[in-house]
PDB file of N, CA and C in Angstrom:
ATOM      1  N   UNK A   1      37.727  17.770  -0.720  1.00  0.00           N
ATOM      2  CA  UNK A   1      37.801  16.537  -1.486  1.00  0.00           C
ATOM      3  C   UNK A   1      38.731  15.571  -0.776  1.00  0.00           C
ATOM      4  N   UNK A   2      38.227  14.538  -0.878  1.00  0.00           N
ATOM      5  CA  UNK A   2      39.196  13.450   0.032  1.00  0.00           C
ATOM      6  C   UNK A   2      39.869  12.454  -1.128  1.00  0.00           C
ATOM      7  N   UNK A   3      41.389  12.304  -1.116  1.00  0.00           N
ATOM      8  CA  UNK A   3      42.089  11.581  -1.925  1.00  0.00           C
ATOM      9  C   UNK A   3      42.740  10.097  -1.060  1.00  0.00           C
ATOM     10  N   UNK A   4      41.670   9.245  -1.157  1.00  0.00           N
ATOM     11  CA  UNK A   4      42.075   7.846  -0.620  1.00  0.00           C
ATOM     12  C   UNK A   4      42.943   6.951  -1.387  1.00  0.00           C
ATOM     13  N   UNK A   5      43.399   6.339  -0.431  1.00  0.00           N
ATOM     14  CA  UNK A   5      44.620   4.858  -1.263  1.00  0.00           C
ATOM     15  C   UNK A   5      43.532   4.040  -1.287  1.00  0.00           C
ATOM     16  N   UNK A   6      43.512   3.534  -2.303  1.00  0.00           N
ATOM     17  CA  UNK A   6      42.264   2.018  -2.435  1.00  0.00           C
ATOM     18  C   UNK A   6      43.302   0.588  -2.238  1.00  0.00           C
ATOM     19  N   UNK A   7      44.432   1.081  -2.175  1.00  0.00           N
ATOM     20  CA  UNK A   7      45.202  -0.269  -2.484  1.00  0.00           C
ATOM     21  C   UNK A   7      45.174  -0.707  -3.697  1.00  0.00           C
ATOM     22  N   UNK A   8      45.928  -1.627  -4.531  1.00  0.00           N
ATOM     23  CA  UNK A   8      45.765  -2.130  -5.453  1.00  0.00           C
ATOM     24  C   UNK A   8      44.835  -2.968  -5.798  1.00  0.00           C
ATOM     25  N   UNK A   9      44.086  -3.986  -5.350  1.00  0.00           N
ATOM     26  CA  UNK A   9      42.992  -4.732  -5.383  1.00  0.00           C
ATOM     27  C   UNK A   9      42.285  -3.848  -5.781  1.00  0.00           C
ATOM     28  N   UNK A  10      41.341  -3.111  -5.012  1.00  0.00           N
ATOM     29  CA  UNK A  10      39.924  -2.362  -4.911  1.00  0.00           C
ATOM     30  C   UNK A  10      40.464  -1.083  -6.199  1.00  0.00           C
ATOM     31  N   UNK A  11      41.567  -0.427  -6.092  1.00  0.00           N
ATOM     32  CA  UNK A  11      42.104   0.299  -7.266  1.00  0.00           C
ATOM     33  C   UNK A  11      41.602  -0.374  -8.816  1.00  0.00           C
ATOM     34  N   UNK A  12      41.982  -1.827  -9.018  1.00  0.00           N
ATOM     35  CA  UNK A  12      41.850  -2.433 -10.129  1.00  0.00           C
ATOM     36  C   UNK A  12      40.523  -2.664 -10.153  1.00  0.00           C
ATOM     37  N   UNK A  13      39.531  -2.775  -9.174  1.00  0.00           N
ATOM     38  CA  UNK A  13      37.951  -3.062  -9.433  1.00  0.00           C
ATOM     39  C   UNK A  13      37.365  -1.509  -9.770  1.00  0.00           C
ATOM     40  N   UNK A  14      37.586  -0.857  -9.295  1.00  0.00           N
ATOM     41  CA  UNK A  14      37.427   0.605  -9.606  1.00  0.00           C
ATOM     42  C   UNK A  14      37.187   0.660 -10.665  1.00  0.00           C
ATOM     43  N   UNK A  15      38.572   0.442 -11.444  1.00  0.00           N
ATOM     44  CA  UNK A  15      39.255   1.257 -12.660  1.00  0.00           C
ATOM     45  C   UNK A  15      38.706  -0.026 -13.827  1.00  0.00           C
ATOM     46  N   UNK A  16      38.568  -0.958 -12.844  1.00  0.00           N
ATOM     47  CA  UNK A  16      37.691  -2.321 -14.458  1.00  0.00           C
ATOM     48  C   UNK A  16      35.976  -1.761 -14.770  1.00  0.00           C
ATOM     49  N   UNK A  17      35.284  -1.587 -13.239  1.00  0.00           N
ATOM     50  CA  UNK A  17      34.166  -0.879 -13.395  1.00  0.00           C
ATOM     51  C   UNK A  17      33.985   0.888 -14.373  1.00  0.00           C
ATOM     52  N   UNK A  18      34.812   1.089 -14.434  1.00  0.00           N
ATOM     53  CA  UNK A  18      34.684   2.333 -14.879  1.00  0.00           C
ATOM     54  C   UNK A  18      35.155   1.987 -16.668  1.00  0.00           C
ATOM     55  N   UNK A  19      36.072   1.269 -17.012  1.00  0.00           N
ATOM     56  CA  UNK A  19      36.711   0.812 -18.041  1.00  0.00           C
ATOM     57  C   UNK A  19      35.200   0.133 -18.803  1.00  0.00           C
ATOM     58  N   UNK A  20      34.761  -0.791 -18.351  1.00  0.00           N
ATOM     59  CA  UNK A  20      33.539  -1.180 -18.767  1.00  0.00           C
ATOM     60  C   UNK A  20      32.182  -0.624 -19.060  1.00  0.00           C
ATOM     61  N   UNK A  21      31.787   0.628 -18.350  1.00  0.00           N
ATOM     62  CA  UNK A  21      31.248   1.328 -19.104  1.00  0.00           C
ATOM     63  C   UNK A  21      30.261   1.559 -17.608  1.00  0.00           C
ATOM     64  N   UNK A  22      30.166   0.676 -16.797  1.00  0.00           N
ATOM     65  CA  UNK A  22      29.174   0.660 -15.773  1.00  0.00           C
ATOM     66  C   UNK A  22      29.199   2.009 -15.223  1.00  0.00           C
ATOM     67  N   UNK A  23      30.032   2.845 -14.679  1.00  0.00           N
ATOM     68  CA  UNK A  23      30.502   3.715 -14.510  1.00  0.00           C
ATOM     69  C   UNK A  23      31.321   4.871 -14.706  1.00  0.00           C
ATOM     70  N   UNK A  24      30.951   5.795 -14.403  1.00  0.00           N
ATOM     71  CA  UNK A  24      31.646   6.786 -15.458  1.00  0.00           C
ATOM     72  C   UNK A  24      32.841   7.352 -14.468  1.00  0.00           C
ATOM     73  N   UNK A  25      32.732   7.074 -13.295  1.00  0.00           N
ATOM     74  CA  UNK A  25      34.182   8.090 -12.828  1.00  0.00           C
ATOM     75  C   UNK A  25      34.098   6.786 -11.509  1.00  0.00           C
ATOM     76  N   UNK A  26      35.112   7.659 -10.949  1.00  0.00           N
ATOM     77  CA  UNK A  26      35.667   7.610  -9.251  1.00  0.00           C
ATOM     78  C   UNK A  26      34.217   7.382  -8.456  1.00  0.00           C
ATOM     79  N   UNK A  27      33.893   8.774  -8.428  1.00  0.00           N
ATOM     80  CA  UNK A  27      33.120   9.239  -7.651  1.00  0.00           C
ATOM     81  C   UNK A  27      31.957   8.282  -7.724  1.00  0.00           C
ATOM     82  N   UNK A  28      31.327   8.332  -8.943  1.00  0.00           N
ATOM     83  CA  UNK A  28      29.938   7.172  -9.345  1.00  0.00           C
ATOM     84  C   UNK A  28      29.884   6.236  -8.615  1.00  0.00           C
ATOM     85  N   UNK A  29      31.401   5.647  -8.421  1.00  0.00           N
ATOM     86  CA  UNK A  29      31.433   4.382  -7.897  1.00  0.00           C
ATOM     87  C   UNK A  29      31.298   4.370  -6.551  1.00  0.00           C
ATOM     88  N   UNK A  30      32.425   5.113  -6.170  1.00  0.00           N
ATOM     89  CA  UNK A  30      31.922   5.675  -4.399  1.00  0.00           C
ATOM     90  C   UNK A  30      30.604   5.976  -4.344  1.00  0.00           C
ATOM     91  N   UNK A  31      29.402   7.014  -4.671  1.00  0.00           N
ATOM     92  CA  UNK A  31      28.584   6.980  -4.232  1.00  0.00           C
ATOM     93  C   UNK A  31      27.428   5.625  -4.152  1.00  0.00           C
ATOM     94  N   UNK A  32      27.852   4.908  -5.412  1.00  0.00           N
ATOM     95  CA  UNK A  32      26.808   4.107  -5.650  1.00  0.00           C
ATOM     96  C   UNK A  32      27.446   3.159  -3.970  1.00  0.00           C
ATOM     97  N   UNK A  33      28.234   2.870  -3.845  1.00  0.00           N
ATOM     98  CA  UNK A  33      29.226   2.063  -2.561  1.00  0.00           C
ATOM     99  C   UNK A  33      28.291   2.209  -1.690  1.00  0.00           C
ATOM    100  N   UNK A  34      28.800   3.892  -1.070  1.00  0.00           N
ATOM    101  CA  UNK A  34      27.861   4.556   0.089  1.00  0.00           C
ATOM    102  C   UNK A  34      26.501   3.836   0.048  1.00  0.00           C
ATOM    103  N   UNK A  35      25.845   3.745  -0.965  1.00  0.00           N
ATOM    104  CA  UNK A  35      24.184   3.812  -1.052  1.00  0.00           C
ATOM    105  C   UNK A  35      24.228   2.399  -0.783  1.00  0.00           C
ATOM    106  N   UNK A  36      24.785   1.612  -1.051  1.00  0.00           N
ATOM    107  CA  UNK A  36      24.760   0.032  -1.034  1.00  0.00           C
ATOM    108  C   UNK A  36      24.904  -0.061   0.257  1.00  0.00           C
ATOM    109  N   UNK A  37      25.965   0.682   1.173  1.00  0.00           N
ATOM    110  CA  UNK A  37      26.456   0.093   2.154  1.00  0.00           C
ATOM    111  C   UNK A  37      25.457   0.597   3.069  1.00  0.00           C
ATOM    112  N   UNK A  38      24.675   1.711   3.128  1.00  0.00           N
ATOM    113  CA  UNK A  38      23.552   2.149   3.528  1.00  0.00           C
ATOM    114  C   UNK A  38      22.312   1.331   3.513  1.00  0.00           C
ATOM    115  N   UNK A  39      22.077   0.650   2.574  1.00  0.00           N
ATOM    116  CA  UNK A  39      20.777   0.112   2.206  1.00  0.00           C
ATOM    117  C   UNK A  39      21.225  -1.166   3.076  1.00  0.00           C
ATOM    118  N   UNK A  40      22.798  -2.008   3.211  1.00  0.00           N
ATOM    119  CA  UNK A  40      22.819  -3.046   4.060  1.00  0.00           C
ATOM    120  C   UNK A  40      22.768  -3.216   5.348  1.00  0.00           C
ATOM    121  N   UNK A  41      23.106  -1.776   5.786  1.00  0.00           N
ATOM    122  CA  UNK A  41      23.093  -1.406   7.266  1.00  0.00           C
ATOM    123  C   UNK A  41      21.057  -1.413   7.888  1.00  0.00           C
ATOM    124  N   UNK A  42      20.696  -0.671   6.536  1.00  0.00           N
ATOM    125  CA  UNK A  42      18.739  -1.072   6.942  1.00  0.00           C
ATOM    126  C   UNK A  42      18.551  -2.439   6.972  1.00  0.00           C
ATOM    127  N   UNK A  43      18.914  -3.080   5.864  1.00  0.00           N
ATOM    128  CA  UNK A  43      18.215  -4.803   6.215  1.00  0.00           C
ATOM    129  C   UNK A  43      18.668  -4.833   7.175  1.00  0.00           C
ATOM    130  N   UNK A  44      19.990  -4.980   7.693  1.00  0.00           N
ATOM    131  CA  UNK A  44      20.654  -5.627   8.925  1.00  0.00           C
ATOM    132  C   UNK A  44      20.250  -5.513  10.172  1.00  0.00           C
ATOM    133  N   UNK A  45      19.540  -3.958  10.214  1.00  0.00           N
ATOM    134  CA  UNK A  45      18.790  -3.331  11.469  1.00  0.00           C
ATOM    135  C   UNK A  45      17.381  -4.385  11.293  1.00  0.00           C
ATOM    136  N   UNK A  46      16.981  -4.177  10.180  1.00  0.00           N
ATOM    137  CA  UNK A  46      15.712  -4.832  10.045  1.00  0.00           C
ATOM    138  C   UNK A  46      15.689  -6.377  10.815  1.00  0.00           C
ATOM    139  N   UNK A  47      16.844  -6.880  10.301  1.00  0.00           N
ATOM    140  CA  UNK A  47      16.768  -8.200  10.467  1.00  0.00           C
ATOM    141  C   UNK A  47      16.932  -8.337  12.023  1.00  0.00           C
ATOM    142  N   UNK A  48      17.904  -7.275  12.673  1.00  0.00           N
ATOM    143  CA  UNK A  48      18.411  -7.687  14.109  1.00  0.00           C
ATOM    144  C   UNK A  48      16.986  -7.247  14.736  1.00  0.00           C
ATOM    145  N   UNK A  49      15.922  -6.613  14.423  1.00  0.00           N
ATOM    146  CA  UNK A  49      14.676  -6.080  15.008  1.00  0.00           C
ATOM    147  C   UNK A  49      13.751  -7.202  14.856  1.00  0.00           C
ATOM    148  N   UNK A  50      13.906  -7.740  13.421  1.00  0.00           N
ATOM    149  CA  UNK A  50      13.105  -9.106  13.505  1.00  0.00           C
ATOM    150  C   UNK A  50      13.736 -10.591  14.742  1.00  0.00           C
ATOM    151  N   UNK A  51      14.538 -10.536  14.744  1.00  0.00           N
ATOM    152  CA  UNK A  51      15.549 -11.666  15.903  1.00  0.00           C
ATOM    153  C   UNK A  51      14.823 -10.946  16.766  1.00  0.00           C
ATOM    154  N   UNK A  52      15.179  -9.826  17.689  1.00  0.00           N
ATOM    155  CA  UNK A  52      14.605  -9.142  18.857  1.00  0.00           C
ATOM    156  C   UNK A  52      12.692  -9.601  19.465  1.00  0.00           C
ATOM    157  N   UNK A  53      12.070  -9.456  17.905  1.00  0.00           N
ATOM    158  CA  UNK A  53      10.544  -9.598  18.329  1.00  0.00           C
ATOM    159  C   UNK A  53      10.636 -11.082  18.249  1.00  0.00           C
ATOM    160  N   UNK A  54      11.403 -12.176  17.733  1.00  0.00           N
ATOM    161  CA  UNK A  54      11.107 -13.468  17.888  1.00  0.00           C
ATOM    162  C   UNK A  54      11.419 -14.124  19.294  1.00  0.00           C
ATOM    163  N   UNK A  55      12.696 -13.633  19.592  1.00  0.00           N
ATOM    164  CA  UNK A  55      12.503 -13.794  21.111  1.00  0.00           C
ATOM    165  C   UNK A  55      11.959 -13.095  21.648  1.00  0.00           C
ATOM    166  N   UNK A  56      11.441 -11.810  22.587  1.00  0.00           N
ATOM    167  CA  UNK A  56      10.449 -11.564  22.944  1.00  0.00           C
ATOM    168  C   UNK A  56       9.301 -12.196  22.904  1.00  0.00           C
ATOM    169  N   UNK A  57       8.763 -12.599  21.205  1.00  0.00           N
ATOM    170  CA  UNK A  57       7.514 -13.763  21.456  1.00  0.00           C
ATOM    171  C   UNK A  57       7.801 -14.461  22.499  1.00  0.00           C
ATOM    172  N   UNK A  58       9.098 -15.542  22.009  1.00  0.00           N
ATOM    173  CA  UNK A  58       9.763 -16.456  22.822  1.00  0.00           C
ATOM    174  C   UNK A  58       9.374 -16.790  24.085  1.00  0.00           C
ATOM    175  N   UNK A  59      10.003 -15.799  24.291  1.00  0.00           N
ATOM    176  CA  UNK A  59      10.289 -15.529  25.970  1.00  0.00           C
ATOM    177  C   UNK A  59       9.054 -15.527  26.617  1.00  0.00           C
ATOM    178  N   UNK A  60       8.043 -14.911  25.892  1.00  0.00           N
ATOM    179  CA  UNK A  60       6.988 -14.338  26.685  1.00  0.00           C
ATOM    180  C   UNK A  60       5.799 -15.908  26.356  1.00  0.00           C
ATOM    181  N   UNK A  61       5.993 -17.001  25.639  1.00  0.00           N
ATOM    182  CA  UNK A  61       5.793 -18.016  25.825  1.00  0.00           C
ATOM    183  C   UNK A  61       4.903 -18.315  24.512  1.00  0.00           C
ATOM    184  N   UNK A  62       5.294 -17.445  23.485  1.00  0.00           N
ATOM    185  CA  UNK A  62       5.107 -17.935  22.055  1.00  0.00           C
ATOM    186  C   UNK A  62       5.881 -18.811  21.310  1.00  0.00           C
ATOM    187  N   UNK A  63       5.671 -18.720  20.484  1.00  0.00           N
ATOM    188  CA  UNK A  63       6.355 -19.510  19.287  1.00  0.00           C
ATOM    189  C   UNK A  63       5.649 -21.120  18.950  1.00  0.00           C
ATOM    190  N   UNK A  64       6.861 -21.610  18.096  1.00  0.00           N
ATOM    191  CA  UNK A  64       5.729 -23.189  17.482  1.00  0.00           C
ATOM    192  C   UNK A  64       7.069 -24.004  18.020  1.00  0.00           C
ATOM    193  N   UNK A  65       7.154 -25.299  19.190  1.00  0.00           N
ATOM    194  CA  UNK A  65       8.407 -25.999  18.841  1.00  0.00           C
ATOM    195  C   UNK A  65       9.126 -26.428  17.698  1.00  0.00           C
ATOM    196  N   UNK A  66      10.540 -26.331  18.099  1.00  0.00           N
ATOM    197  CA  UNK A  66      11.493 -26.883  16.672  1.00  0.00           C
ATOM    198  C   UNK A  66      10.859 -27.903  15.965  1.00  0.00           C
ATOM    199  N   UNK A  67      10.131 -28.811  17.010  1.00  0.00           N
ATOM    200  CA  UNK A  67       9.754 -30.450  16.314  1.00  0.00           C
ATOM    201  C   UNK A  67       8.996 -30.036  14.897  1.00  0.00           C
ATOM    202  N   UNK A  68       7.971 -29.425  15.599  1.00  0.00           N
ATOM    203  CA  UNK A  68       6.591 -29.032  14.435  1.00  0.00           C
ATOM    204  C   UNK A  68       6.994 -28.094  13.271  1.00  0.00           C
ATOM    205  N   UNK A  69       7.827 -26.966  13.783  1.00  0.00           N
ATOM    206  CA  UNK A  69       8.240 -26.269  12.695  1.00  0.00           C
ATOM    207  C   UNK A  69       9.124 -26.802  11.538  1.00  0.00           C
ATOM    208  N   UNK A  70      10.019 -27.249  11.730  1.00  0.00           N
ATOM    209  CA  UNK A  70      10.766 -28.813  11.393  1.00  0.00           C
ATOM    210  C   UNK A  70       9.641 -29.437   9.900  1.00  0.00           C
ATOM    211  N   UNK A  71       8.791 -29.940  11.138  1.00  0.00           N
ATOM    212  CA  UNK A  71       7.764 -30.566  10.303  1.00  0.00           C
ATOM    213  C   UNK A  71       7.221 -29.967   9.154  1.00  0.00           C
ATOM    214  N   UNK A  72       6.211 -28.507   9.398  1.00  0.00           N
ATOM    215  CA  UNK A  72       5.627 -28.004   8.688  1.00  0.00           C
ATOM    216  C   UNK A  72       6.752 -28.130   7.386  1.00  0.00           C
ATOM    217  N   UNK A  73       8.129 -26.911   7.640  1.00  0.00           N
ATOM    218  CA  UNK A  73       9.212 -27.563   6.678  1.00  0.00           C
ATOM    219  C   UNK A  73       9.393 -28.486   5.376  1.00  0.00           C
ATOM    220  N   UNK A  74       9.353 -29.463   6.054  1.00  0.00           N
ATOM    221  CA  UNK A  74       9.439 -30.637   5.462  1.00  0.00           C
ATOM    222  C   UNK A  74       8.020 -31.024   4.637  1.00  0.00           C
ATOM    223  N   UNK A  75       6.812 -30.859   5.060  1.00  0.00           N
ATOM    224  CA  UNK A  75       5.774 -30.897   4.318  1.00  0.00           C
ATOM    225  C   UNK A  75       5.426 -29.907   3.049  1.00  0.00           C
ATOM    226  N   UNK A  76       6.277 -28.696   3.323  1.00  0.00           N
ATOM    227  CA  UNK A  76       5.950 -27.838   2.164  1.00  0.00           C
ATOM    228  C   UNK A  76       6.990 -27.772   1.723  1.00  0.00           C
ATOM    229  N   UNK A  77       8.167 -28.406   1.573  1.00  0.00           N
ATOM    230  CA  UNK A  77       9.721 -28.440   0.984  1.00  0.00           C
ATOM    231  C   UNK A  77       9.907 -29.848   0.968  1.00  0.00           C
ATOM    232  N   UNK A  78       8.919 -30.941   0.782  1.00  0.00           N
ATOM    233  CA  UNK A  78       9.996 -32.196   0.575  1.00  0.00           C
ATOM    234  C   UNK A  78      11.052 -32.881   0.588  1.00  0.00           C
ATOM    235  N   UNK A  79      12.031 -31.770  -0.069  1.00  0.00           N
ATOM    236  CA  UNK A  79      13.299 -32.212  -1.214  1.00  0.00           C
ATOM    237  C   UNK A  79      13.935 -31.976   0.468  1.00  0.00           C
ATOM    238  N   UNK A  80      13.687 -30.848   1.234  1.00  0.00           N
ATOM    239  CA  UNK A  80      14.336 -30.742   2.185  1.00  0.00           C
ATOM    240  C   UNK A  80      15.215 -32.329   3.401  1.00  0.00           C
ATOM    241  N   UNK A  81      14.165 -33.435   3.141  1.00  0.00           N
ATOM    242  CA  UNK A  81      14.087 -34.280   3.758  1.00  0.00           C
ATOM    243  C   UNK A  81      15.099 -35.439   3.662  1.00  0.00           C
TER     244      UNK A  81
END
């Protein structure tokens, strides 16, 4: 079993989450953490894999110029303008 210092800050979010009913212990909260911080590490991969294939298009002499994309933008978002 591992007995961490949370510091006082993260101590008091703990102990308000658990006080409130959201959670029932320590632990709940840590795991639910883990799982969150897990699930952000997938988008993040996801996302840095999506950047990766846009340049590659890129590079390899795809894509739409800024001008037009811009444009399209602005034609289906108005308010953007």
């Amino acid at each position: 079993m591992i007995d961490a210092d949370l510091g006082p800050e993260l101590e008091a979010i703990v102990l308000d989450l658990i006080e409130s009913g959201k959670y029932a212990s320590r632990a709940q909260v840590l795991r639910e953490s883990e799982a969150l911080q897990g699930w952000r590490e997938a988008r993040m991969d996801a996302f840095d894999a999506s950047i990766q294939r846009g340049l590659a298009e890129i590079k390899a002499g795809g894509g739409v110029p800024a001008e037009e994309a811009f444009e399209r933008l602005f034609q289906k978002y108005p308010y953007l303008r």
